[in-house]
N, C-alpha and C. Protein backbone atom coordinates (compact mmCIF):
# COMPACT_ATOMS: atom_id res chain seq x y z
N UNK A 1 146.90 66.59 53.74
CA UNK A 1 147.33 67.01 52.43
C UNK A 1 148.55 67.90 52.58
N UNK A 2 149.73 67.45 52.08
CA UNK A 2 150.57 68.41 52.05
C UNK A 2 150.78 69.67 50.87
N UNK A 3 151.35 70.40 51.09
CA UNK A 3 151.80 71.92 50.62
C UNK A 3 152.77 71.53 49.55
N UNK A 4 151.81 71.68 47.79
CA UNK A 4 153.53 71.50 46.96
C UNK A 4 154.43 72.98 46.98
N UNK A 5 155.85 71.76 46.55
CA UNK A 5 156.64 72.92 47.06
C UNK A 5 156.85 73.70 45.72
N UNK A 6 156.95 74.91 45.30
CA UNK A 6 157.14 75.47 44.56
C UNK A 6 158.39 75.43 43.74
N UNK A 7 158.23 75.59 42.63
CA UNK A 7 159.75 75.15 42.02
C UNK A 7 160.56 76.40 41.71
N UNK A 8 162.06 76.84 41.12
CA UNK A 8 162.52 77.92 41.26
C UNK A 8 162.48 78.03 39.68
N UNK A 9 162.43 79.31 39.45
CA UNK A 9 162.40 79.86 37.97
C UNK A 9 163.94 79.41 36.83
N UNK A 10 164.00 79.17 35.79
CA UNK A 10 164.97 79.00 34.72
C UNK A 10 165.81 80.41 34.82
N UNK A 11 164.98 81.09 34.99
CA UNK A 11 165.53 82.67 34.42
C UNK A 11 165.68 83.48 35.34
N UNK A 12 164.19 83.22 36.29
CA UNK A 12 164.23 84.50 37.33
C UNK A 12 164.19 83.88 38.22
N UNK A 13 164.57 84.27 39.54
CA UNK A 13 164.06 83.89 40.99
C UNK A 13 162.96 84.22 42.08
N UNK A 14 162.82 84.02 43.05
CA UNK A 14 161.31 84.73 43.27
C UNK A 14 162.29 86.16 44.23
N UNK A 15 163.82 86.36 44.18
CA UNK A 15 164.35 87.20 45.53
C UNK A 15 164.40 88.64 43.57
N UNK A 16 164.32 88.15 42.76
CA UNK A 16 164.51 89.17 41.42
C UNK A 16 163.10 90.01 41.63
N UNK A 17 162.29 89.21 41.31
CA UNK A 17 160.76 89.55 41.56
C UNK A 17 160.74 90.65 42.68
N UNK A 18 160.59 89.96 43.81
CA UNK A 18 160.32 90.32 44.87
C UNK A 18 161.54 92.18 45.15
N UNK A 19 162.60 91.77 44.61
CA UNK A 19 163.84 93.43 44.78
C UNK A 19 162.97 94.11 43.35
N UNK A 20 162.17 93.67 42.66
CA UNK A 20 161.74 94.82 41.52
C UNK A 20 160.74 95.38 41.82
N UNK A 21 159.70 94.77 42.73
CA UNK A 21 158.51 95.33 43.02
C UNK A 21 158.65 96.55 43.85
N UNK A 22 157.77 97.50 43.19
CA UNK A 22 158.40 98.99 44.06
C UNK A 22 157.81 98.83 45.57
N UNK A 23 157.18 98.17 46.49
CA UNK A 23 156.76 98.27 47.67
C UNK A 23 157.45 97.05 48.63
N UNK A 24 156.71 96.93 49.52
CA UNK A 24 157.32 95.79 50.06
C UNK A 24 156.55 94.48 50.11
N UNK A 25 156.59 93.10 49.24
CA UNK A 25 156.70 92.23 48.77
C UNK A 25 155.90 91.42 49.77
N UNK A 26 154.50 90.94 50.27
CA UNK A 26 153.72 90.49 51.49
C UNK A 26 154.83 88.99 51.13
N UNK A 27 155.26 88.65 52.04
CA UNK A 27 156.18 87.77 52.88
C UNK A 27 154.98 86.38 52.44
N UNK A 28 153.86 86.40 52.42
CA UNK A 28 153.10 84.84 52.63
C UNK A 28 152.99 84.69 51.15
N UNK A 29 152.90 85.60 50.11
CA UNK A 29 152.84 85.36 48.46
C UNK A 29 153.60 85.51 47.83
N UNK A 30 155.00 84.79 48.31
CA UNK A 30 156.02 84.67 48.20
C UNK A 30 155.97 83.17 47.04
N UNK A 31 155.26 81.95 47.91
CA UNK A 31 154.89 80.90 47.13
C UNK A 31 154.30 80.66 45.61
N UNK A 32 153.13 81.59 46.12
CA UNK A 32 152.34 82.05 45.12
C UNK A 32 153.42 82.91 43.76
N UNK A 33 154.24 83.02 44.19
CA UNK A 33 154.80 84.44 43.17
C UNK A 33 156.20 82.95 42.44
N UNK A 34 156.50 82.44 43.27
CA UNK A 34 157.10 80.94 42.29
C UNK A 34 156.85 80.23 41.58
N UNK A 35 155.61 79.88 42.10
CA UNK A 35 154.28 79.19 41.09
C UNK A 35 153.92 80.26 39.87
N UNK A 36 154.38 81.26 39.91
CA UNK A 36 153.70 82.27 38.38
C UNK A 36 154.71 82.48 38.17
N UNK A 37 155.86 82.69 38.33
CA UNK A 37 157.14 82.61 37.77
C UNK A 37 157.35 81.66 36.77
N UNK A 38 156.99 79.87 37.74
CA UNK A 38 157.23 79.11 36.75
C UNK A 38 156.70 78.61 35.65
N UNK A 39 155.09 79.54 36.10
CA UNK A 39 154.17 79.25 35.22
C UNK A 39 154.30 80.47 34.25
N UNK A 40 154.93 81.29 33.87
CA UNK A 40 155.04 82.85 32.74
C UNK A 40 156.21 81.96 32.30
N UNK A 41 157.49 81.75 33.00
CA UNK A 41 158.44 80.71 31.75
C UNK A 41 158.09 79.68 31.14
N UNK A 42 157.30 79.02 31.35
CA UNK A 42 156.86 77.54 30.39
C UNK A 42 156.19 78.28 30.00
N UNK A 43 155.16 79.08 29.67
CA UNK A 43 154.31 80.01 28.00
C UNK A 43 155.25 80.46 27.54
N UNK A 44 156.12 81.46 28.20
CA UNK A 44 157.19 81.94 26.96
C UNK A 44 158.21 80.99 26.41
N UNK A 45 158.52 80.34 27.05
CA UNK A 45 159.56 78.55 26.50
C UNK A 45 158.59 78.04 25.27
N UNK A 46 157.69 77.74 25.57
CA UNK A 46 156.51 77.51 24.44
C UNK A 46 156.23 78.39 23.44
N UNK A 47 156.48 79.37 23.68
CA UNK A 47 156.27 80.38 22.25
C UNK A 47 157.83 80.81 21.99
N UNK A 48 158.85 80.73 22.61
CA UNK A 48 159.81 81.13 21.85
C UNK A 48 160.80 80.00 22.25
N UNK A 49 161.02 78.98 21.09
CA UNK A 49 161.60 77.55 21.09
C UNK A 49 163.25 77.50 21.65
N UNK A 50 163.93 78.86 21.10
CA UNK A 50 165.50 78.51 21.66
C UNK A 50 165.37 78.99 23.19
N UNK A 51 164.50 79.20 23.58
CA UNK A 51 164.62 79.28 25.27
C UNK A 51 164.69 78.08 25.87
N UNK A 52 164.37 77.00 25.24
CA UNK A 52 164.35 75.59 25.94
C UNK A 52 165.28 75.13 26.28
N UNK A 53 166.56 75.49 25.72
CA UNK A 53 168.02 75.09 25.73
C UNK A 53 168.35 75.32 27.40
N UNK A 54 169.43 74.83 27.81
CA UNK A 54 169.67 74.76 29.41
C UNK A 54 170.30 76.35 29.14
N UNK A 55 170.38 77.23 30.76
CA UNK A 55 170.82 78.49 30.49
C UNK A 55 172.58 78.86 29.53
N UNK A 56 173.37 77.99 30.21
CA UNK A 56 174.12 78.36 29.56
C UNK A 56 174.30 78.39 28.08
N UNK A 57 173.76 77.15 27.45
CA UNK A 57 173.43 77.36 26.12
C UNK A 57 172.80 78.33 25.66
N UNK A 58 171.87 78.92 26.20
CA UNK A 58 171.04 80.35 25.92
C UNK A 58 171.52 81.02 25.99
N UNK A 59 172.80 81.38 26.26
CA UNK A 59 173.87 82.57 26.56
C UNK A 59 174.56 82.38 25.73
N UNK A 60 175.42 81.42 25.68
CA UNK A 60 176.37 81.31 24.54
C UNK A 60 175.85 81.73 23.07
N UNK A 61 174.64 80.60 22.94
CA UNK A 61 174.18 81.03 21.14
C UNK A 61 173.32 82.62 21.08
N UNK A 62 173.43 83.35 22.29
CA UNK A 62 172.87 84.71 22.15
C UNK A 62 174.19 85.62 21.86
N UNK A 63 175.49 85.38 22.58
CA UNK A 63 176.70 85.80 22.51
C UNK A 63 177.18 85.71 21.54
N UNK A 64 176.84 84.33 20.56
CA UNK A 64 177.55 84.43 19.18
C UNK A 64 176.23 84.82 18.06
N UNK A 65 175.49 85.29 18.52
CA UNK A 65 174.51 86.20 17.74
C UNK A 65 174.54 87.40 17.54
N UNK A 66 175.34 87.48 18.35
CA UNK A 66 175.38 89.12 18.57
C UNK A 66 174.70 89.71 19.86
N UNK A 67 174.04 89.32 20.34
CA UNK A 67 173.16 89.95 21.68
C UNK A 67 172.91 89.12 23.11
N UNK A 68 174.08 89.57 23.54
CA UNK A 68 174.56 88.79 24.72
C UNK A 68 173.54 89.67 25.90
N UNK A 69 172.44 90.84 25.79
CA UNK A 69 171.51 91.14 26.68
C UNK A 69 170.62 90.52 26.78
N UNK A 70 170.19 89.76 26.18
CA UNK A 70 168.89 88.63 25.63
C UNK A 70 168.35 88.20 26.98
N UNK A 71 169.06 87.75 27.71
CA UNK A 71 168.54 86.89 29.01
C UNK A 71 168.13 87.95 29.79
N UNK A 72 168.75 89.20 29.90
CA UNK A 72 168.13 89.92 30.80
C UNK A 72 167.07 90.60 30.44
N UNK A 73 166.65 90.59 29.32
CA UNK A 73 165.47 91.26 28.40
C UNK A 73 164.42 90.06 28.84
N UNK A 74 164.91 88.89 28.72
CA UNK A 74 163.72 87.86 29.10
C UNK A 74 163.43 87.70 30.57
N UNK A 75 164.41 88.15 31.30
CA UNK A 75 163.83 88.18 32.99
C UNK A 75 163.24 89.49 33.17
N UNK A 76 163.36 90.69 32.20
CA UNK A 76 162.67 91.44 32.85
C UNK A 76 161.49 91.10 32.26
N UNK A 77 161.00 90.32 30.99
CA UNK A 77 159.81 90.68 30.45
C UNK A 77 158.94 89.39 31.79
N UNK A 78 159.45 88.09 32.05
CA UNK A 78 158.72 87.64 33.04
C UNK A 78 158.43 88.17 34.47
N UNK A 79 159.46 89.12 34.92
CA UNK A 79 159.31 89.84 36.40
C UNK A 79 157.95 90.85 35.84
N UNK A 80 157.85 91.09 34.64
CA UNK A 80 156.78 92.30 33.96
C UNK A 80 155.61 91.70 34.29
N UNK A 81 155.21 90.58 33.99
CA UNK A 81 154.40 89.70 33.35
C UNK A 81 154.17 89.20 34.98
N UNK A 82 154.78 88.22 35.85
CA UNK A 82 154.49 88.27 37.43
C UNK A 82 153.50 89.31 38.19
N UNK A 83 154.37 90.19 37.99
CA UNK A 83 154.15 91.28 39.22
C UNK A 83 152.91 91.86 38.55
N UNK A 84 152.68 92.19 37.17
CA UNK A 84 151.25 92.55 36.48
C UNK A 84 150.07 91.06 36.88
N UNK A 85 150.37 90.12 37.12
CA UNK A 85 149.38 89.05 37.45
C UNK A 85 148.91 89.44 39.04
N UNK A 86 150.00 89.76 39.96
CA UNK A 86 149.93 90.42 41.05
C UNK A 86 149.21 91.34 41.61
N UNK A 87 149.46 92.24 40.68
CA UNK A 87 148.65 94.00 40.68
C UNK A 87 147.47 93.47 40.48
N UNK A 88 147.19 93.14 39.06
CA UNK A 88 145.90 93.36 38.46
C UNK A 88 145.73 91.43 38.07
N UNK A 89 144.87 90.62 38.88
CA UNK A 89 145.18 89.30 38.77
C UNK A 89 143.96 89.42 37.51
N UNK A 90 142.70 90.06 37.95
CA UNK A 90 141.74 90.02 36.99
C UNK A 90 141.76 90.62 36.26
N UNK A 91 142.31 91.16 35.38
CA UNK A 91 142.72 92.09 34.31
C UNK A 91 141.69 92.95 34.32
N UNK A 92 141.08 93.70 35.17
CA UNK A 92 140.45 95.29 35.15
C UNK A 92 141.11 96.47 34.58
N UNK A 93 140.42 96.76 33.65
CA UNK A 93 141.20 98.26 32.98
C UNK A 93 140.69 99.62 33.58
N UNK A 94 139.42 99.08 34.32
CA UNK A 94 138.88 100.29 34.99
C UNK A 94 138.51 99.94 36.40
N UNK A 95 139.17 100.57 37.27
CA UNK A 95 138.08 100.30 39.08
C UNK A 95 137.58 101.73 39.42
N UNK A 96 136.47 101.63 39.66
CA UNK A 96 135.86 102.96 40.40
C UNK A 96 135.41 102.44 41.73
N UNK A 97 135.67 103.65 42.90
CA UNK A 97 134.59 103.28 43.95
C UNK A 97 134.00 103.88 45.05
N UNK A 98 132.82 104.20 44.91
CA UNK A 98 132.27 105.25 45.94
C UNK A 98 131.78 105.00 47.44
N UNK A 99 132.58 105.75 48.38
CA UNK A 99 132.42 105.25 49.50
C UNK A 99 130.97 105.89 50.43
N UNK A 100 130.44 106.53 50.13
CA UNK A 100 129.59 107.03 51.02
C UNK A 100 128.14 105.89 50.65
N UNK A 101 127.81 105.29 49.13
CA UNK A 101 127.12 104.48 49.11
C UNK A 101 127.57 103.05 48.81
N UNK A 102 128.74 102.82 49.02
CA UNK A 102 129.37 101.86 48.71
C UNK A 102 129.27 100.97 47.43
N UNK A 103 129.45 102.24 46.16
CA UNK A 103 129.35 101.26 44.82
C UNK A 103 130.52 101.31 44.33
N UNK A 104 130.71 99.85 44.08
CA UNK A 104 131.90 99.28 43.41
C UNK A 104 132.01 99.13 41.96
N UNK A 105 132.94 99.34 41.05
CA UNK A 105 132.62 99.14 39.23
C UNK A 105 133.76 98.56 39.04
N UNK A 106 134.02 97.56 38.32
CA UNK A 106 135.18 97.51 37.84
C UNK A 106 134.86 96.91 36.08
N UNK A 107 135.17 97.71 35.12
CA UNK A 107 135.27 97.71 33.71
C UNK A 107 136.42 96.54 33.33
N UNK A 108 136.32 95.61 32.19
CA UNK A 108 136.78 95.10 31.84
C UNK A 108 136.93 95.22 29.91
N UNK A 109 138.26 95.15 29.60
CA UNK A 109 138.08 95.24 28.02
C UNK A 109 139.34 94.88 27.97
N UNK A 110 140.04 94.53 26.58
CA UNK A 110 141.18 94.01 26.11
C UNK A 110 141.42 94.59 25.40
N UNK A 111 140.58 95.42 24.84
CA UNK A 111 141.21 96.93 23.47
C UNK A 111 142.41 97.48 23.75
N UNK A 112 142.69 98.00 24.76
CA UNK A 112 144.23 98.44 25.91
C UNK A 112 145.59 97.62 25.79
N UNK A 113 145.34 96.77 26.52
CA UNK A 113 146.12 95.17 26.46
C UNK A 113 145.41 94.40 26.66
N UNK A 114 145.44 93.43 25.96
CA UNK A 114 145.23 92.04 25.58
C UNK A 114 145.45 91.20 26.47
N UNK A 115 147.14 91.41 26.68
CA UNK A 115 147.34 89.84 27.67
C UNK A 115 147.21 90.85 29.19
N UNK A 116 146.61 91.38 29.86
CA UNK A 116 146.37 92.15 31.02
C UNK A 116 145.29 90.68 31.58
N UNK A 117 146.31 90.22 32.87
CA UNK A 117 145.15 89.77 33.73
C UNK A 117 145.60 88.27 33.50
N UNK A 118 146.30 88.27 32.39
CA UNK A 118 146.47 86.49 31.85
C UNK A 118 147.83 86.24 31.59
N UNK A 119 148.22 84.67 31.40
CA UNK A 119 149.72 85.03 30.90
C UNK A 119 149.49 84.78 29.64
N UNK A 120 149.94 85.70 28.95
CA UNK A 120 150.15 85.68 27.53
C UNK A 120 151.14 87.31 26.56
N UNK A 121 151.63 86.83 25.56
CA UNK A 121 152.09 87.43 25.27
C UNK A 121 152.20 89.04 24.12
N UNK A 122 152.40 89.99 23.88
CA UNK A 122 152.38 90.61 22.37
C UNK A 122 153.70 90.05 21.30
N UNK A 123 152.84 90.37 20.53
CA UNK A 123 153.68 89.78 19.43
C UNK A 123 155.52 91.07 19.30
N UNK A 124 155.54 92.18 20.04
CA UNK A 124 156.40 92.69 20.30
C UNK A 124 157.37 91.85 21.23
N UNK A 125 156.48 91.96 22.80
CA UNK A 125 157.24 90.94 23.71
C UNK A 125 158.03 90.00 23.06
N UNK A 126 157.24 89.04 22.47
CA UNK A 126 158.00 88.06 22.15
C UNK A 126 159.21 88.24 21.03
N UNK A 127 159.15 89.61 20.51
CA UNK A 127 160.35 89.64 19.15
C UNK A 127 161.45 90.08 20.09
N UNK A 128 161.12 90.82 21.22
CA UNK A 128 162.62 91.24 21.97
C UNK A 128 163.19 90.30 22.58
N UNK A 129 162.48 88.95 22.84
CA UNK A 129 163.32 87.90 23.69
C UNK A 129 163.66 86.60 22.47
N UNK A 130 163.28 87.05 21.03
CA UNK A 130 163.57 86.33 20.24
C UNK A 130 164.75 86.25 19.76
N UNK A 131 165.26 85.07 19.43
CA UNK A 131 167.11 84.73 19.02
C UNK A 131 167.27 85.04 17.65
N UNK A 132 167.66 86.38 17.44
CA UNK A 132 167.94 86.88 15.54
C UNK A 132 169.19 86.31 15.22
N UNK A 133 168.69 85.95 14.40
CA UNK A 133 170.77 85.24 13.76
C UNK A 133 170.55 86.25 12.68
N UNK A 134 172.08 86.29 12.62
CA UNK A 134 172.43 87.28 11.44
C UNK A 134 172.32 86.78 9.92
N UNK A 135 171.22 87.48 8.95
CA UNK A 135 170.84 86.31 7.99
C UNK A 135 172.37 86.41 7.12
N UNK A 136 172.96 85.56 6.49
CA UNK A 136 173.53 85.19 4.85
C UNK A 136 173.01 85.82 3.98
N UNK A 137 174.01 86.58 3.06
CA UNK A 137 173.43 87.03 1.86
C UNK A 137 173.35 86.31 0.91
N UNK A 138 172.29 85.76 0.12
CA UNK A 138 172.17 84.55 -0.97
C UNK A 138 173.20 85.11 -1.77
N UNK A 139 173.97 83.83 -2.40
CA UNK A 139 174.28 84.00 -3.57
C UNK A 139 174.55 83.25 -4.57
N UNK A 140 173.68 83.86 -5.70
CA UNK A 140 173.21 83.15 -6.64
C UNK A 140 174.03 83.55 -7.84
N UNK A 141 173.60 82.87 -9.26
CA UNK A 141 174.26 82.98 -9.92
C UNK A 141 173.28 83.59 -11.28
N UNK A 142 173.87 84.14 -12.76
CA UNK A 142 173.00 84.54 -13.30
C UNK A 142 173.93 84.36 -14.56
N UNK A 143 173.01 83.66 -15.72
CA UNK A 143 173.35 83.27 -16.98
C UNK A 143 173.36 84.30 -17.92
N UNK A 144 174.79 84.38 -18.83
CA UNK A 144 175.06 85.48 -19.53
C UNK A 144 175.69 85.15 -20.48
N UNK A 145 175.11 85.55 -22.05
CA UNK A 145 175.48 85.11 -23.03
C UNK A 145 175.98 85.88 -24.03
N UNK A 146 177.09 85.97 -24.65
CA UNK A 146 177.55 86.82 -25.37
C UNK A 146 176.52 87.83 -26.51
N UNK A 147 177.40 88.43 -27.33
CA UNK A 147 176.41 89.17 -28.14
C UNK A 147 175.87 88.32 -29.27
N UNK A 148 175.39 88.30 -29.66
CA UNK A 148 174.38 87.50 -30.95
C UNK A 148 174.31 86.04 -30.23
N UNK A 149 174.19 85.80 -28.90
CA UNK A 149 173.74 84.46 -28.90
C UNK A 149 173.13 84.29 -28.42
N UNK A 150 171.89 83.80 -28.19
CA UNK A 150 170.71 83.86 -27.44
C UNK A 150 171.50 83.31 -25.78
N UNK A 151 170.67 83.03 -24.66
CA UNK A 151 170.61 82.44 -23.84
C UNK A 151 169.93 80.62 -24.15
N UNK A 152 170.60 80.10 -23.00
CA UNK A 152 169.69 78.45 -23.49
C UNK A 152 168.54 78.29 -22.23
């Protein structure tokens, strides 16, 4: 059986990842950390539709939006989202552990964060990597009829 090969990220790379993590980066879950890369961009591609566009298009229509930081707001929120699958794969909000009788606890809840442990998103996350166009002010029109004449 061979080894699939891991594919490289849209946005991030696994050498982005790997220079953000504050320690030093175990060399063998390196693979592993490509594979969740590419797997945190296809959920967020899926929940936020103009990411699908090839990169440069994602730059350009962020540039004439007004917010040409956009892409780097979206690599940091997936390097966020990685390296938290990393830390905490099982989303534990609590570990305790006593060594003299050797009891282990680890608490679980989602009251805290939600997407802790999983890939998924807050509904914040996703508004900062979202593409705002600048809305149009309607304009409409409004019927006006002299004095003593009704409107029709």
């Amino acid at each position: 059986m061979t080894t699939p090969t891991p594919p490289e990220g849209k946005f991030v790379s696994s050498d982005d990842a790997v220079a953000r993590f504050e320690g030093t980066f175990p060399p063998a879950r390196v693979p592993w950390l490509k594979f969740r890369i590419f797997d945190v961009e296809n959920a967020l591609m899926g929940d936020v539709p103009s990411l699908r566009k090839t990169l440069p298009d994602i730059i350009e229509a962020s540039a004439a939006a007004g917010d040409p930081d956009r892409v780097e707001r979206v690599k940091q929120l997936v390097v966020d989202k990685v390296l938290g699958l990393y830390r905490n794969p099982d989303g534990a909000t609590q570990v305790s552990q006593t060594m003299e009788q050797d009891t282990t606890s680890r608490s679980y809840g989602f009251y805290q964060d939600p997407t802790r442990g999983r890939i998924a998103f807050t509904a914040q996350e996703l508004d900062r990597v979202k593409l705002h166009r600048k809305r149009r002010r309607r304009i409409t029109t409004m019927p006006i009829a002299p004095w003593g004449i009704g409107c029709l």
